[in-house]
Protein backbone atom coordinates (compact mmCIF):
# COMPACT_ATOMS: atom_id res chain seq x y z
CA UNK A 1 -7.09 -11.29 -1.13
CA UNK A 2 -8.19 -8.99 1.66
CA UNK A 3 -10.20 -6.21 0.95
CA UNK A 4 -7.73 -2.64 1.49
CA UNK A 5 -8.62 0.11 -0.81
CA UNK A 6 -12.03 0.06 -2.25
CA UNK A 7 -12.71 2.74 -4.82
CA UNK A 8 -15.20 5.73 -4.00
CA UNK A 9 -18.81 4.83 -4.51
CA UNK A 10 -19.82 5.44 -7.92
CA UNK A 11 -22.62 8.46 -8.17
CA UNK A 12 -25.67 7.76 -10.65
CA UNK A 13 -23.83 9.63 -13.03
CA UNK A 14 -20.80 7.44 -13.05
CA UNK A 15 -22.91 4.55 -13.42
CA UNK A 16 -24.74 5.61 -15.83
CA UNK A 17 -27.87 3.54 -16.81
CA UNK A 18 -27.64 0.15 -17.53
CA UNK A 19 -29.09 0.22 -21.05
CA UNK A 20 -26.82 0.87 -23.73
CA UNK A 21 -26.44 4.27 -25.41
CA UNK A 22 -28.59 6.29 -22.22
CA UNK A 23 -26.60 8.74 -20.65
CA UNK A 24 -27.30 9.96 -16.94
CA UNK A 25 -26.75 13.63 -15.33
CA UNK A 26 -27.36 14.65 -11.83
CA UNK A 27 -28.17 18.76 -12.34
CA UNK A 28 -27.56 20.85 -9.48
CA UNK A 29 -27.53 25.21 -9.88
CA UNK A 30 -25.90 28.14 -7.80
CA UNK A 31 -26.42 31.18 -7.45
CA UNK A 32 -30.06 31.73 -9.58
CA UNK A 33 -32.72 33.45 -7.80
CA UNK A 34 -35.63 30.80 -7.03
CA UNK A 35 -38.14 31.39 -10.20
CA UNK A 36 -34.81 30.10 -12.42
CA UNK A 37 -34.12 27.51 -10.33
CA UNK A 38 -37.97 26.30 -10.29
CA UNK A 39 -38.01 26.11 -13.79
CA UNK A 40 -34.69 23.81 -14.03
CA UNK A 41 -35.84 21.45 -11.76
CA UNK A 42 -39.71 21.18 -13.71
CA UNK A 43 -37.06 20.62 -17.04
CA UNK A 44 -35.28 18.11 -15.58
CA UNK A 45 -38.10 16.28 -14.29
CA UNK A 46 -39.79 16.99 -17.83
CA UNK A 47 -37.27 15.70 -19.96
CA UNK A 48 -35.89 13.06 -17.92
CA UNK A 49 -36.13 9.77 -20.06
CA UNK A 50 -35.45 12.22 -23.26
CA UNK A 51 -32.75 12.13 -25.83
CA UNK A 52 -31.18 8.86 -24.23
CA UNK A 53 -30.76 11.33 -20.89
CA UNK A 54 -31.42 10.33 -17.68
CA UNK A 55 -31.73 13.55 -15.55
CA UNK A 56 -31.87 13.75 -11.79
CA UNK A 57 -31.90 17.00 -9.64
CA UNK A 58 -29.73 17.09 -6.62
CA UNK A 59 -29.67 19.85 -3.90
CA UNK A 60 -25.50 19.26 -3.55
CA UNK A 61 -23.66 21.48 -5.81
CA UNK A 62 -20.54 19.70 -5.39
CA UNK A 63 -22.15 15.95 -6.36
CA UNK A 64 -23.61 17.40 -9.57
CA UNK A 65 -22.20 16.58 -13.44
CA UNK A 66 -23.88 19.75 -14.73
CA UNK A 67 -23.99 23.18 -12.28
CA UNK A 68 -26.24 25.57 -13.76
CA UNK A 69 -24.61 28.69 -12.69
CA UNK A 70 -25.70 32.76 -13.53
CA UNK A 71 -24.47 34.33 -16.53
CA UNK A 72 -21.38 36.47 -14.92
CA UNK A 73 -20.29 33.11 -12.71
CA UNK A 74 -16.69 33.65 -12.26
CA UNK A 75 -15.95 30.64 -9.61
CA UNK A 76 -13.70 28.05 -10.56
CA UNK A 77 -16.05 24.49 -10.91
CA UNK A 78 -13.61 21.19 -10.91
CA UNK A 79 -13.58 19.24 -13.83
CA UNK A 80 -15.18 16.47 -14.92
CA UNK A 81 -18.20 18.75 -13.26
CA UNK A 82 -19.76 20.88 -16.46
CA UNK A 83 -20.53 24.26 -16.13
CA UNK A 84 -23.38 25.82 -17.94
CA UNK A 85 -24.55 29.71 -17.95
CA UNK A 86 -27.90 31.29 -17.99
CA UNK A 87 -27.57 33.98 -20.02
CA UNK A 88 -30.46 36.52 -21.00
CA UNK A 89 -31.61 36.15 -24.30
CA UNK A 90 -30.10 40.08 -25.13
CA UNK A 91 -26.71 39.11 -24.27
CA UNK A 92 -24.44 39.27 -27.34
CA UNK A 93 -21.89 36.43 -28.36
CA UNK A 94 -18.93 38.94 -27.40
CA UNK A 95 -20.35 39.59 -23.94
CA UNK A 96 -20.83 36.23 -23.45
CA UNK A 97 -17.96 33.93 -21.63
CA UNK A 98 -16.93 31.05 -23.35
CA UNK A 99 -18.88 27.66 -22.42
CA UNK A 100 -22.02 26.08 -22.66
CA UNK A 101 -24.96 28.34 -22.12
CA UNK A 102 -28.49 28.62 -22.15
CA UNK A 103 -30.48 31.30 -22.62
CA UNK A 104 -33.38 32.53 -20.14
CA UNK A 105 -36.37 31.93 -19.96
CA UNK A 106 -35.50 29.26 -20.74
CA UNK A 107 -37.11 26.50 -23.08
CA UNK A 108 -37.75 22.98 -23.76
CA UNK A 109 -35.61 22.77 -27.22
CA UNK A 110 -33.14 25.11 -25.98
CA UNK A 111 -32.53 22.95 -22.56
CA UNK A 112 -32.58 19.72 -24.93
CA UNK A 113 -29.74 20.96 -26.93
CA UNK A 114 -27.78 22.10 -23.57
CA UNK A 115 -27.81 18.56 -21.63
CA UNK A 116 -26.94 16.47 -24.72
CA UNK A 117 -24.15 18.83 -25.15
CA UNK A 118 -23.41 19.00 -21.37
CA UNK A 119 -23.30 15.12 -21.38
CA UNK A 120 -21.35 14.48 -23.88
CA UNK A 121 -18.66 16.94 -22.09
CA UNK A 122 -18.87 15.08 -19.52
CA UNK A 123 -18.29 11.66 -20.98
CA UNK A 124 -14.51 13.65 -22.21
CA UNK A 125 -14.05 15.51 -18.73
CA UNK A 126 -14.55 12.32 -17.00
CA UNK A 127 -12.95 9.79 -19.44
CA UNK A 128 -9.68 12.94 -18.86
CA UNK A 129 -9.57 12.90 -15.21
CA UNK A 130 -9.93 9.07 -15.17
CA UNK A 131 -6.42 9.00 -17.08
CA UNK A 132 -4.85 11.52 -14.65
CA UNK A 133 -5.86 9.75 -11.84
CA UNK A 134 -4.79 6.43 -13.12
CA UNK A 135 -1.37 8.13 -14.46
CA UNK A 136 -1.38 9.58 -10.56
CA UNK A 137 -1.12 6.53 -9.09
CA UNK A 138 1.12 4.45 -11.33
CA UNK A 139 3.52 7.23 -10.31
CA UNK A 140 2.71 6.85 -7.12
CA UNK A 141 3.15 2.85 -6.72
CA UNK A 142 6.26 3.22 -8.62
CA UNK A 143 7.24 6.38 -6.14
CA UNK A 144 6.53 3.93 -3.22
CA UNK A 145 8.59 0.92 -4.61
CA UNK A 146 11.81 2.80 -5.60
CA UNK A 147 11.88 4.94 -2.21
CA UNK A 148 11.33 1.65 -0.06
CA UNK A 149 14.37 0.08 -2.21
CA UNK A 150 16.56 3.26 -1.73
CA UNK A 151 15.72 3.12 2.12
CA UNK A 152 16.89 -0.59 2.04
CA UNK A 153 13.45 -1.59 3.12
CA UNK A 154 13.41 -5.48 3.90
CA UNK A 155 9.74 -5.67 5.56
CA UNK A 156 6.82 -7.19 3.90
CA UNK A 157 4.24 -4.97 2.61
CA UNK A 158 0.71 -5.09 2.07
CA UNK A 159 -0.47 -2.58 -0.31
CA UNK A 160 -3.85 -1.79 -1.77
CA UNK A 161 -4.57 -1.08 -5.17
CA UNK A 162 -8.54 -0.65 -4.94
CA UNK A 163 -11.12 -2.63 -5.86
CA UNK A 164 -10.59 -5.38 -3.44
CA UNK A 165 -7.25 -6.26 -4.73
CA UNK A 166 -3.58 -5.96 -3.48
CA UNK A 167 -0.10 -6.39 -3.47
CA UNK A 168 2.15 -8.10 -1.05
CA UNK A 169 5.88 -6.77 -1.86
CA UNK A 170 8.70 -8.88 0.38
CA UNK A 171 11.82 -6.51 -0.02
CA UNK A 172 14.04 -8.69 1.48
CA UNK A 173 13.56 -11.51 -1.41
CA UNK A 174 12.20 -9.26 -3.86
CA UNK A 175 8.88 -10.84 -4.80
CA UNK A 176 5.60 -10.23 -4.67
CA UNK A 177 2.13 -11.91 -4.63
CA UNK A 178 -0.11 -9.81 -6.24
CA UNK A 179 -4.03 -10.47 -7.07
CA UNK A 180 -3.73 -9.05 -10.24
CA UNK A 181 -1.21 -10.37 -13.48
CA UNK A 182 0.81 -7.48 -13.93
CA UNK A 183 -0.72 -6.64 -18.00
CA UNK A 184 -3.99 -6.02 -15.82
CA UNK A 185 -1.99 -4.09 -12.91
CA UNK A 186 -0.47 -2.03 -15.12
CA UNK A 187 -3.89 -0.81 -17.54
CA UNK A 188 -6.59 -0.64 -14.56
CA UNK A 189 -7.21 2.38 -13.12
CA UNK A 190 -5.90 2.16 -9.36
CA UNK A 191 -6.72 3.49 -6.06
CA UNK A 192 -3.61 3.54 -3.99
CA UNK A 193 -4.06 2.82 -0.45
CA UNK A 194 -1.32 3.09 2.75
CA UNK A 195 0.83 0.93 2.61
CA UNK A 196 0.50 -1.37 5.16
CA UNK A 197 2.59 -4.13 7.22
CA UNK A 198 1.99 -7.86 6.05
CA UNK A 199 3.25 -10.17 8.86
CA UNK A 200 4.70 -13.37 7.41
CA UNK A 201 1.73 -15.41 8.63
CA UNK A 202 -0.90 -13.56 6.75
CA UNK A 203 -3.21 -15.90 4.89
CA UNK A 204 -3.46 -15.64 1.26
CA UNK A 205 -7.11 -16.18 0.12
CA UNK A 206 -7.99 -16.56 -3.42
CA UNK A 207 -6.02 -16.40 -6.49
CA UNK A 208 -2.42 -15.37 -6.47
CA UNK A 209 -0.24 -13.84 -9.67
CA UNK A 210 3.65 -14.23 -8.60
CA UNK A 211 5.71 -11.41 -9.43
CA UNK A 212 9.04 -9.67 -8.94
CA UNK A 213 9.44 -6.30 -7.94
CA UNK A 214 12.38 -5.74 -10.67
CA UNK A 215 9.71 -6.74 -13.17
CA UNK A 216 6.86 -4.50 -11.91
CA UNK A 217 9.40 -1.75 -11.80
CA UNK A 218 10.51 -2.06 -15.20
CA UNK A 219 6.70 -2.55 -16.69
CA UNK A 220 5.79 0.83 -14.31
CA UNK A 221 8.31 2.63 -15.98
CA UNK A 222 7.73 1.83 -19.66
CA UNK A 223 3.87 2.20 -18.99
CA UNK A 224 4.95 5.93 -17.63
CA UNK A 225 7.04 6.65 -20.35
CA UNK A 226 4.18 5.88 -23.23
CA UNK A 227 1.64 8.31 -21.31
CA UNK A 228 4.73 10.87 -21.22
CA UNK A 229 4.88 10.69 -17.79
CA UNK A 230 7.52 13.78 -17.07
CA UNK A 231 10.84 12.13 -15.35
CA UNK A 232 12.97 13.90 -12.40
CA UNK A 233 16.26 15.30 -13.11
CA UNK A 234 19.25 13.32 -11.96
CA UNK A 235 23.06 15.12 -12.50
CA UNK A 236 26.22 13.87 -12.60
CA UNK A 237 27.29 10.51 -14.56
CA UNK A 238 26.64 6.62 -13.98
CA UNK A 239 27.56 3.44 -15.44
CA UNK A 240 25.79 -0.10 -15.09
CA UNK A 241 27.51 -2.25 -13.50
CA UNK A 242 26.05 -4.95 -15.20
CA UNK A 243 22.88 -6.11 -18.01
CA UNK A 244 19.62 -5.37 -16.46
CA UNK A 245 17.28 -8.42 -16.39
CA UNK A 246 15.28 -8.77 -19.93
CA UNK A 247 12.24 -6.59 -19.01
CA UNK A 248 14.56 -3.98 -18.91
CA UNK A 249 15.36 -4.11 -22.48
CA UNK A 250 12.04 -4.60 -24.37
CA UNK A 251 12.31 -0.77 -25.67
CA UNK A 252 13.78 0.30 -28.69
CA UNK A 253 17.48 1.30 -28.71
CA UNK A 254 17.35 0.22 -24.81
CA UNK A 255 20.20 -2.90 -25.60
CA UNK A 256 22.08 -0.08 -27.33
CA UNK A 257 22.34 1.87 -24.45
CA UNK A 258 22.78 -0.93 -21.73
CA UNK A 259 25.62 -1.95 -24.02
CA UNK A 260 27.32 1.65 -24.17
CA UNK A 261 26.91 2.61 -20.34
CA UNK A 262 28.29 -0.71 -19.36
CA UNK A 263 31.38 0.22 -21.38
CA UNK A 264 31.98 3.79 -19.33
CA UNK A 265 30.59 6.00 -16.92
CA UNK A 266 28.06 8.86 -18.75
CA UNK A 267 26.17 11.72 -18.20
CA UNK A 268 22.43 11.46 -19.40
CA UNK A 269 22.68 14.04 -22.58
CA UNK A 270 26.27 11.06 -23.04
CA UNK A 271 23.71 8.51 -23.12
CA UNK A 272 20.96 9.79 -25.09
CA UNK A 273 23.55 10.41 -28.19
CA UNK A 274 25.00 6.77 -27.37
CA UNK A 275 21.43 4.83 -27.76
CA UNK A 276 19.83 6.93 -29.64
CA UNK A 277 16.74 7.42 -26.99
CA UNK A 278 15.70 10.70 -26.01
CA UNK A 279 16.97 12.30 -22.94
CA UNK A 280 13.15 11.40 -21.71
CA UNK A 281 13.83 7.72 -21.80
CA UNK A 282 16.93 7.87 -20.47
CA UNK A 283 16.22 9.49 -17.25
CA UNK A 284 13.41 6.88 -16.76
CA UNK A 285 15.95 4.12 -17.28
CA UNK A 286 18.66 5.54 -15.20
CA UNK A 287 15.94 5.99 -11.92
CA UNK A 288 15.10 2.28 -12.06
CA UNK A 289 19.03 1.18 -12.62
CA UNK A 290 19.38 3.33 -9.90
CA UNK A 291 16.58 1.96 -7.11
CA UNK A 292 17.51 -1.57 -8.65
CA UNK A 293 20.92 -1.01 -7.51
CA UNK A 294 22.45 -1.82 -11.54
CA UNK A 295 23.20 1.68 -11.96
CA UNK A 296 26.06 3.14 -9.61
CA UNK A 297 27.80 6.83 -9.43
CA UNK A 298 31.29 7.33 -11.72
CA UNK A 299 33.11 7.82 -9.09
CA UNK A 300 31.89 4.52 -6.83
CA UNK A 301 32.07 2.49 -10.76
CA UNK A 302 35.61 3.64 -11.16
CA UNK A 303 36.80 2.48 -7.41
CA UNK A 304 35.38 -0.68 -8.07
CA UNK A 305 37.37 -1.77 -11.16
CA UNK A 306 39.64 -3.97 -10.86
């Protein structure tokens, strides 16, 4: 499979160490006057090694887990990035913003209890923006696949998924050759890259998982339903035009409603109290009928009958 979309390279944080149970941070600070800032790079260097922390001092703010910042720090710091305050030790609770702090001077035990605290914040920030992300691009792949369907797309299309692997979608037969099975496509966190055009005499090295886009689709959307992915609104009423293919029908209630909006033309809030699904689950289901072409428009249902 040819190398597309690589992920970013890892910091020292986000590798961590390699023995289990140690914990890294890189600490950076902004904003302190040079005596505070000389005494949190001699405690990082101090108690590097301590508490299962590994602690590194970097001179880029921006590439830091922890930013030590001054006590009235009102700049917005993106997560998984934790912010602590140094606050003087005759600052009371109430005057103090909410967050980790440490007060100044400051000291060895005090610092201790800071960075196991500021790691383990981490560990949730970044365990919190990893799901995001990965939600992010599920939508996106899914995004890219129904809007090259809708815009009758019959190209082939190479598209990276990060870490060296790929997807190559043929529209005009509908299948795809994938690196990945799709239980692993679907649970990975991805890295979407451009999508790309994949001439019919591109090799295929290493191993291949066969798919069909109808498939994918249908797995996309039921992933993005359990995270509570929010759907777009679509008006007006529909009617299937026929079964979907089995994947389609692996939810709860999902025959029950394939089985009603067969029967007649309905409005999502018709369908929902039909099949019993929530208006949630519907809308997912009608945006995959509709990019899989199973779902048509009343009106276009009605001049089809015979």
């Amino acid at each position: 499979m040819p190398e597309r979309a690589d992920p970013p390279a890892a910091s020292p944080a986000s590798t961590n160490a390699s023995l289990p149970g140690v914990r890294s941070l890189d600490i950076a600070a902004i904003g302190l006057d040079a005596r505070d800032r000389a005494v949190l790079v001699s405690m990082t260097r101090l108690l590097d090694g301590q508490s299962g922390l590994r602690l590194r001092w970097v001179e880029d703010a921006n590439a830091c887990t922890t930013l030590f910042v001054p006590h009235d720090w009102s700049h917005y710091v993106a997560p998984p990035r934790v912010l602590v305050r140094l606050t003087p030790r005759d600052t009371k609770a109430a005057d103090s913003p909410r967050g980790l702090a440490v007060a100044s001077p400051v000291r060895v035990n005090g610092m201790t209890e800071v960075l196991e605290a500021a790691a383990a914040l981490y560990d949730l920030a970044r365990s919190a923006v990893q799901r995001e992300h990965a939600r992010m691009a599920l939508h996106a792949l899914r995004d890219l696949l129904v809007g090259a369907l809708l815009a009758g797309e019959r190209r082939r299309t190479l598209l990276g998924v990060g870490g060296g692997h790929a997807l190559v979608v043929d529209f005009r037969t509908g299948e795809i050759s994938s690196s990945l099975p799709q239980a692993e496509l679907l649970q990975r966190p991805l890295q979407l890259a451009e999508p790309q055009r994949a001439p019919d005499t591109t090799p295929w090295p290493g191993e291949s998982h066969p798919l069909r886009v109808s498939t994918l689709l249908w797995g996309l959307t039921h992933t993005l339903i359990d995270q509570g992915v929010s759907p777009r609104t679509i008006n007006g009423r529909y009617q299937l035009k026929g079964a979907p293919e089995p994947a389609a029908l692996t939810r709860p209630s999902a025959p029950r409603l394939v089985a009603a909006w067969t029967q007649r033309a309905m409005g999502v809030g018709e369908a929902a109290a039909a099949s019993g699904l929530s208006a949630f689950e519907v809308l997912w289901f009608l945006s995959t009928a509709l990019a899989l072409g199973i779902a048509v428009p009343a009106g276009e249902a009605e001049a089809s009958a015979p």
